[in-house]
PDB file of N, CA and C in Angstrom:
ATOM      1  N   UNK A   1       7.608   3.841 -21.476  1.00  0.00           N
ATOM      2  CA  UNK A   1       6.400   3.280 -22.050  1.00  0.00           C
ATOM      3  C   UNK A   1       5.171   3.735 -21.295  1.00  0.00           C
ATOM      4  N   UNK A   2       5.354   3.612 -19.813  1.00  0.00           N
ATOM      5  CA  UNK A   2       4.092   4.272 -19.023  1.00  0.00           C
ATOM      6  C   UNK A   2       3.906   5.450 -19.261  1.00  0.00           C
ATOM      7  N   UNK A   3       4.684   6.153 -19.271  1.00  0.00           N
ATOM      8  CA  UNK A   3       4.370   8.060 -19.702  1.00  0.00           C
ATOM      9  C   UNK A   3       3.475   7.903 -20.938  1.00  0.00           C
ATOM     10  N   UNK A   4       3.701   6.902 -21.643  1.00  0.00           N
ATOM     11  CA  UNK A   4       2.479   7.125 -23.203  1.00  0.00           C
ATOM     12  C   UNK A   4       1.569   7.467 -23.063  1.00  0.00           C
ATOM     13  N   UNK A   5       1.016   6.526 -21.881  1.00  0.00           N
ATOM     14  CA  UNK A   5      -0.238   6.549 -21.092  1.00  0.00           C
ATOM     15  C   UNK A   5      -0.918   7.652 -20.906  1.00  0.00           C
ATOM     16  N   UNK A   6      -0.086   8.519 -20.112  1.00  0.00           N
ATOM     17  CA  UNK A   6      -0.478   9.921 -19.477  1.00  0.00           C
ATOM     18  C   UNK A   6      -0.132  11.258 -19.970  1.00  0.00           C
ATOM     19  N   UNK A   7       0.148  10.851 -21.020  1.00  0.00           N
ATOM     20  CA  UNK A   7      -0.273  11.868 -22.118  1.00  0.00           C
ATOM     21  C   UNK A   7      -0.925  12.322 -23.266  1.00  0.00           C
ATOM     22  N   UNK A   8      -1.985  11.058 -23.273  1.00  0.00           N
ATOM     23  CA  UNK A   8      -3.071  11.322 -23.831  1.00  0.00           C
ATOM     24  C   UNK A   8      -4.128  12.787 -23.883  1.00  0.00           C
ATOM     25  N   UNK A   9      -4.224  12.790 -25.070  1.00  0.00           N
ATOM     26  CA  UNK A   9      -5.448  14.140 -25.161  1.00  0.00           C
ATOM     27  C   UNK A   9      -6.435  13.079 -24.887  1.00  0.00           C
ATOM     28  N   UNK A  10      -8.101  14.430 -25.392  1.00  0.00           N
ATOM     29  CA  UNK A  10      -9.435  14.129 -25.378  1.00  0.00           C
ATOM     30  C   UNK A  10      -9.747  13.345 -26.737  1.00  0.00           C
ATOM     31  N   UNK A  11      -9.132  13.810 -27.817  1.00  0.00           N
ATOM     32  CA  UNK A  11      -9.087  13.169 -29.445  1.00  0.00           C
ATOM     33  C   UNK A  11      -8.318  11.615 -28.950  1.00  0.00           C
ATOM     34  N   UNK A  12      -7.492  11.440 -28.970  1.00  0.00           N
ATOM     35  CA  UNK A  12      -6.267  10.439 -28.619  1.00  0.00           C
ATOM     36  C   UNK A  12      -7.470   9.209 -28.055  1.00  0.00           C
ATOM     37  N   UNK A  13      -8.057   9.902 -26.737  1.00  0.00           N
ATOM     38  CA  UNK A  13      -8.878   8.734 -26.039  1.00  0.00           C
ATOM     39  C   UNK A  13     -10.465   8.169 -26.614  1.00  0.00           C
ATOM     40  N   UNK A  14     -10.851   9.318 -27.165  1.00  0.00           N
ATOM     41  CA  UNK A  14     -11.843   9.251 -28.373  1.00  0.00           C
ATOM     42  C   UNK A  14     -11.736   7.668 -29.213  1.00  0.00           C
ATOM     43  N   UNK A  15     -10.433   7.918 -29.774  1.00  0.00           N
ATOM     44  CA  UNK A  15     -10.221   7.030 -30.876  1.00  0.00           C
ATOM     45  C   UNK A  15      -9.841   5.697 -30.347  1.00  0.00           C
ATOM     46  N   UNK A  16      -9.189   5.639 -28.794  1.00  0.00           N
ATOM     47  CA  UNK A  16      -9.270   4.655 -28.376  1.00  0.00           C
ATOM     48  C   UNK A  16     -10.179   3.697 -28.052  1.00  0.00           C
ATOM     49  N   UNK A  17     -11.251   4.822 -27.401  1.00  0.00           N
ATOM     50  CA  UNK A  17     -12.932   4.031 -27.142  1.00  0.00           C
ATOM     51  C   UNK A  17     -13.088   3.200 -28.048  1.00  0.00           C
ATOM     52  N   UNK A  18     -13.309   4.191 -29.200  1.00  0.00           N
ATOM     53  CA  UNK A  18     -13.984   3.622 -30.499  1.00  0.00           C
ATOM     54  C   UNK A  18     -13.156   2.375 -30.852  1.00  0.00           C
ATOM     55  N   UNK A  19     -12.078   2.367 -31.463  1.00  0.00           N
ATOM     56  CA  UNK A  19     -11.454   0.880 -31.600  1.00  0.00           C
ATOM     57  C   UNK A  19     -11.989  -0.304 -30.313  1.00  0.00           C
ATOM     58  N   UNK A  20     -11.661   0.113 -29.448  1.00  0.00           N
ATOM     59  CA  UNK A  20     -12.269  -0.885 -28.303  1.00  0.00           C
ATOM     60  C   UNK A  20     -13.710  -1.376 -28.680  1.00  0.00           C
ATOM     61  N   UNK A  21     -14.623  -0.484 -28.700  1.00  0.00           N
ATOM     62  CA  UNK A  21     -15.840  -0.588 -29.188  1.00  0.00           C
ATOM     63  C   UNK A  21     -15.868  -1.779 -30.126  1.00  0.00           C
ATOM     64  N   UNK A  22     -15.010  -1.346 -31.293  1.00  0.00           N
ATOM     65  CA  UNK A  22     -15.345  -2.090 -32.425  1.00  0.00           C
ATOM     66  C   UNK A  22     -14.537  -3.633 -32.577  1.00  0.00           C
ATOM     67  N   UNK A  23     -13.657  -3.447 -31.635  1.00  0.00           N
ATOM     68  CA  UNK A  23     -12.958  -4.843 -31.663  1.00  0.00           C
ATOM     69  C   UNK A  23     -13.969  -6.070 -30.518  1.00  0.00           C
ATOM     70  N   UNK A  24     -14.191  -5.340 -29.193  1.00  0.00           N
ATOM     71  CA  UNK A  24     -14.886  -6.009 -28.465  1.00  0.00           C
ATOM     72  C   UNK A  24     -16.557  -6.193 -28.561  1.00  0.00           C
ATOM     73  N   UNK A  25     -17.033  -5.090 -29.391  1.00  0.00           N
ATOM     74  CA  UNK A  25     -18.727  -4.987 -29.370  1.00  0.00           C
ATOM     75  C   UNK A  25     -19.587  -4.668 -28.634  1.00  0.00           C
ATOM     76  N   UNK A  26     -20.031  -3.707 -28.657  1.00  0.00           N
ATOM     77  CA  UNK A  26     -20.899  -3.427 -27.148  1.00  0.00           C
ATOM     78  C   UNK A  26     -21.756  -4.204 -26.453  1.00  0.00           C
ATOM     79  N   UNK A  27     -21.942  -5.055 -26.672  1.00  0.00           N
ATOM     80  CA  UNK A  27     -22.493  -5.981 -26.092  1.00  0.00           C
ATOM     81  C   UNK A  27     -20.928  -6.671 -24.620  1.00  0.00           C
ATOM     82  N   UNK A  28     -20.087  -7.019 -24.923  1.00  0.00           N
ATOM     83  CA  UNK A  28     -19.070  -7.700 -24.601  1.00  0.00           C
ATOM     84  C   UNK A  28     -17.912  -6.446 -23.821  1.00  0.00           C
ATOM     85  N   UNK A  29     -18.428  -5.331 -23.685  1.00  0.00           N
ATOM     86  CA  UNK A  29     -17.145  -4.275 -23.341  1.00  0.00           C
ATOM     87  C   UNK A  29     -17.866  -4.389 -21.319  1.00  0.00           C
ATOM     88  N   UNK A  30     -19.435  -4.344 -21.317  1.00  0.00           N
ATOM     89  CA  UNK A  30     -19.144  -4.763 -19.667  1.00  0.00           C
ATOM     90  C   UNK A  30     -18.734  -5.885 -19.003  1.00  0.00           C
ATOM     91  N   UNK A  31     -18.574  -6.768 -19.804  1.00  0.00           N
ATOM     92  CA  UNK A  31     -18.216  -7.943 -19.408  1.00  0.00           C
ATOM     93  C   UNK A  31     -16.542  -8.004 -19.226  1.00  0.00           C
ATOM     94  N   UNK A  32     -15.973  -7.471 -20.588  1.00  0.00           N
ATOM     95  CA  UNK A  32     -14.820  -7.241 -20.064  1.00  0.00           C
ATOM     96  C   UNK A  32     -14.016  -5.684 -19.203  1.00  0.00           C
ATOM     97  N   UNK A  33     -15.024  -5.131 -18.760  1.00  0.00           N
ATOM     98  CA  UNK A  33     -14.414  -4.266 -17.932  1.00  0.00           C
ATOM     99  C   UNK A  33     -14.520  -4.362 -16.334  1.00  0.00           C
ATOM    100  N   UNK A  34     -16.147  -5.531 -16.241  1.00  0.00           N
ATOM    101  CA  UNK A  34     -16.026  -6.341 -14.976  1.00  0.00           C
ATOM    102  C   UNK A  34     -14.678  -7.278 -14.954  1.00  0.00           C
ATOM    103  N   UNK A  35     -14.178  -8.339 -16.005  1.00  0.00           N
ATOM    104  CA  UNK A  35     -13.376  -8.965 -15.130  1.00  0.00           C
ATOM    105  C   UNK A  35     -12.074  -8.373 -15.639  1.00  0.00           C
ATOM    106  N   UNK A  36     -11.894  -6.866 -16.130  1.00  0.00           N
ATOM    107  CA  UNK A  36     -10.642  -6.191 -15.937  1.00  0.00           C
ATOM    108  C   UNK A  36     -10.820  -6.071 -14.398  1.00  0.00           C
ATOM    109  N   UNK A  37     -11.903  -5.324 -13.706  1.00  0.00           N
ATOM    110  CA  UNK A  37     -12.127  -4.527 -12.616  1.00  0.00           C
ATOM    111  C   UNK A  37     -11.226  -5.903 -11.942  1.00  0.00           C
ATOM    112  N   UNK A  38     -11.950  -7.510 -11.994  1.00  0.00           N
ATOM    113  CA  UNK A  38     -11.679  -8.295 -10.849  1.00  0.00           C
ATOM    114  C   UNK A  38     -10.144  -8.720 -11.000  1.00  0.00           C
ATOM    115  N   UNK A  39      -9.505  -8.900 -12.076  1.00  0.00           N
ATOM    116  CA  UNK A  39      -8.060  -8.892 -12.150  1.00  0.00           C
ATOM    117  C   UNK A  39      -7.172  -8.117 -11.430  1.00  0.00           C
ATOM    118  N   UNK A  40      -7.824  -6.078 -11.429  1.00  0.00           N
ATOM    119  CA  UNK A  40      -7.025  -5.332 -11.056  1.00  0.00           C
ATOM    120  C   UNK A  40      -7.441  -5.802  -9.143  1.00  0.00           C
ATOM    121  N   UNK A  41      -7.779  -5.845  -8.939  1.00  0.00           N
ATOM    122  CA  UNK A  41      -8.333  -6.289  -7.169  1.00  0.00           C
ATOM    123  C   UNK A  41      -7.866  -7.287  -6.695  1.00  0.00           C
ATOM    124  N   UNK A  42      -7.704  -8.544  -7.488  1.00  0.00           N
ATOM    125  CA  UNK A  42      -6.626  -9.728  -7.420  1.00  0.00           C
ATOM    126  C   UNK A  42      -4.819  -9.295  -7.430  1.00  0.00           C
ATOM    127  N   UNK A  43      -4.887  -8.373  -8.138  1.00  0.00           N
ATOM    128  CA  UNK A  43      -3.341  -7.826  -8.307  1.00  0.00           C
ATOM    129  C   UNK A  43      -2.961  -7.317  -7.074  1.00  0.00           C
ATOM    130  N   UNK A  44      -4.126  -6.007  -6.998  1.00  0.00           N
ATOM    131  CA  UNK A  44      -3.789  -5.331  -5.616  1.00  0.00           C
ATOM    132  C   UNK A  44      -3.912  -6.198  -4.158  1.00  0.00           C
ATOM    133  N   UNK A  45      -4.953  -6.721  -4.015  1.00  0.00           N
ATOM    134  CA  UNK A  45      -5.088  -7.667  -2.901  1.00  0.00           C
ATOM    135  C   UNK A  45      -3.787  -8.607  -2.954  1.00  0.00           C
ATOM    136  N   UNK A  46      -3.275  -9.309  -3.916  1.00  0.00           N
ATOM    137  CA  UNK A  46      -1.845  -9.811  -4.052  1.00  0.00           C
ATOM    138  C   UNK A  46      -0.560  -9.037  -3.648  1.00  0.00           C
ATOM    139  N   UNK A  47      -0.723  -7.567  -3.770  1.00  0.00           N
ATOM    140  CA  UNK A  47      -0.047  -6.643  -3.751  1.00  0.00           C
ATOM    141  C   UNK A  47       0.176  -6.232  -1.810  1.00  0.00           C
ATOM    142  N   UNK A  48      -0.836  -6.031  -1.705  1.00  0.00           N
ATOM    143  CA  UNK A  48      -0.775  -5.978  -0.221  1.00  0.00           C
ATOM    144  C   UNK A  48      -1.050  -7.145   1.134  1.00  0.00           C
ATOM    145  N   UNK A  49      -1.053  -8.050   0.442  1.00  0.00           N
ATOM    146  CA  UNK A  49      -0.433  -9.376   0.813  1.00  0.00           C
ATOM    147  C   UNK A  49       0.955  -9.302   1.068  1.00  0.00           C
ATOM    148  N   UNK A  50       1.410  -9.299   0.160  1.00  0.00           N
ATOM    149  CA  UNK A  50       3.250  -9.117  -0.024  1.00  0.00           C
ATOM    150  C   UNK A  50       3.870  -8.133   0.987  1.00  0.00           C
ATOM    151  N   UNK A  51       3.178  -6.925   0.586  1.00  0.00           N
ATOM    152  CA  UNK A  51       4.234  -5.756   1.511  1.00  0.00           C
ATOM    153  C   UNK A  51       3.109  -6.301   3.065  1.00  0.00           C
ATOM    154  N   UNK A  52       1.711  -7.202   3.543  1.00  0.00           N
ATOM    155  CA  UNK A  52       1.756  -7.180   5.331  1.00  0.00           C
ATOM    156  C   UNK A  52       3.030  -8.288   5.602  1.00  0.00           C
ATOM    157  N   UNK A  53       3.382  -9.134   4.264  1.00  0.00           N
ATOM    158  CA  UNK A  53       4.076 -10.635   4.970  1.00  0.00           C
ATOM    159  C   UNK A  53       5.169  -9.574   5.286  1.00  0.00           C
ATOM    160  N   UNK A  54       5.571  -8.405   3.982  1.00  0.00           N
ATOM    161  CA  UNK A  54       7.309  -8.332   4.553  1.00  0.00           C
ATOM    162  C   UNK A  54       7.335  -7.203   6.050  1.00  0.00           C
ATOM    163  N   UNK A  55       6.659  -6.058   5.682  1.00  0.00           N
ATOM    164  CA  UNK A  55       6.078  -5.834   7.222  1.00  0.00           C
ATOM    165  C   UNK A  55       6.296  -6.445   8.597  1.00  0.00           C
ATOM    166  N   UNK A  56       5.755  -8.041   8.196  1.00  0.00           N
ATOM    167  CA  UNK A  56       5.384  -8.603   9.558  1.00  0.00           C
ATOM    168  C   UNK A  56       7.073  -9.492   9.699  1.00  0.00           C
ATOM    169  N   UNK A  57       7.762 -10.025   8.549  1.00  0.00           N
ATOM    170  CA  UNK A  57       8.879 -10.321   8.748  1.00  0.00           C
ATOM    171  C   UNK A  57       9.812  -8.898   8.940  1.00  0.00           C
ATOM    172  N   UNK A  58       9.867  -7.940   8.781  1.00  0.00           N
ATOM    173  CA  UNK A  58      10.459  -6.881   9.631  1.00  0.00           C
ATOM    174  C   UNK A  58      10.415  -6.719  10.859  1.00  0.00           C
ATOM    175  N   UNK A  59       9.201  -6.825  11.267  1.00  0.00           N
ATOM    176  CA  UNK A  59       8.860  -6.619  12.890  1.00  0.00           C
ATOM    177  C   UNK A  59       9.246  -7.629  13.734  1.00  0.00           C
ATOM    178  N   UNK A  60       9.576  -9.167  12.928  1.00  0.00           N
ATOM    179  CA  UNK A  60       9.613 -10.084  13.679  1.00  0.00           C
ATOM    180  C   UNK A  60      11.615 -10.246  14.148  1.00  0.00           C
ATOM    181  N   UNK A  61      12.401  -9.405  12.845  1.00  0.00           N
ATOM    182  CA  UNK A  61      13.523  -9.412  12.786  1.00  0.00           C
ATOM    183  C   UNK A  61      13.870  -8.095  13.687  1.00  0.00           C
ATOM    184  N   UNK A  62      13.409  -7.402  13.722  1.00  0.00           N
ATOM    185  CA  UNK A  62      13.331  -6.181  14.730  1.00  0.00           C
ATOM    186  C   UNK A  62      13.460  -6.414  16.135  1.00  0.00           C
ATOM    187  N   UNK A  63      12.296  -7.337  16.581  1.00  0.00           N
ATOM    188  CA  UNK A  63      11.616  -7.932  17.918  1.00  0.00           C
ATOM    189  C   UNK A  63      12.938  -8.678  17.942  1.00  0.00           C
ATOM    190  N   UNK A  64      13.406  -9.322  17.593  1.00  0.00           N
ATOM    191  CA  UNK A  64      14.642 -10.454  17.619  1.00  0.00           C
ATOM    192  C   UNK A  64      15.454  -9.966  17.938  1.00  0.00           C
ATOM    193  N   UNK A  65      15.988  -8.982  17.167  1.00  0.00           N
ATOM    194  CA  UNK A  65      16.945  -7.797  17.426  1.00  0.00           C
ATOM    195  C   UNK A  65      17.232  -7.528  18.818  1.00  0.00           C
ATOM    196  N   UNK A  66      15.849  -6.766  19.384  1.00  0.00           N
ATOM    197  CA  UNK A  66      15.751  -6.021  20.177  1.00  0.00           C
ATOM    198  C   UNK A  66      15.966  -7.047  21.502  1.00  0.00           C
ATOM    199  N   UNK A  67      15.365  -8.334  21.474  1.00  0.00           N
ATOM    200  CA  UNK A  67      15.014  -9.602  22.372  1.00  0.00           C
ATOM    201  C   UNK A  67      16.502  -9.805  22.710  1.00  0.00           C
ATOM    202  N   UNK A  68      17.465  -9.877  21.463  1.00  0.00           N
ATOM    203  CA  UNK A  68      18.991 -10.419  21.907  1.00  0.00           C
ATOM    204  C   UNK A  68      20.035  -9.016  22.394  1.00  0.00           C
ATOM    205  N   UNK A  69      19.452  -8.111  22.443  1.00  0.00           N
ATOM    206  CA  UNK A  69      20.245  -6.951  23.091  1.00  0.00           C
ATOM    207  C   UNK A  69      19.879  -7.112  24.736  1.00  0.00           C
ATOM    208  N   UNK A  70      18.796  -7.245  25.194  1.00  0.00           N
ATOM    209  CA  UNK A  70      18.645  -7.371  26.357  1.00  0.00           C
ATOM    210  C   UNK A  70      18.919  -8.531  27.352  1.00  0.00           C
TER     211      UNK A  70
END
């Protein structure tokens, strides 16, 4: 399904604008491409949240590791 994505032509994305255009209104397309922008930043900031916790629970199982060998 993601490959659909990235194989878009210049025509293909054309016609996409335009529907967008006409469903949302130009008036209403910065509004929703600001709080696309703040969704995708919530995702990612969520995103790298996740991989410092597991990170930091690696290091801490590591350190443990290493603490009961000696």
């Amino acid at each position: 399904m993601t490959l659909l994505f990235f194989n878009l032509g210049g025509g293909e994305i054309v016609v996409v604008m335009m529907v967008v255009l006409m469903f949302f209104g130009s008036k209403r397309i910065p509004e929703v491409a600001r709080n696309l922008g703040r969704g995708l930043r919530q995702v990612r900031d969520a995103t790298n949240d996740i991989q410092r916790d597991i990170s930091d629970s690696v290091k801490e199982v590591k350190d443990k590791i290493e603490n009961d060998k000696d």
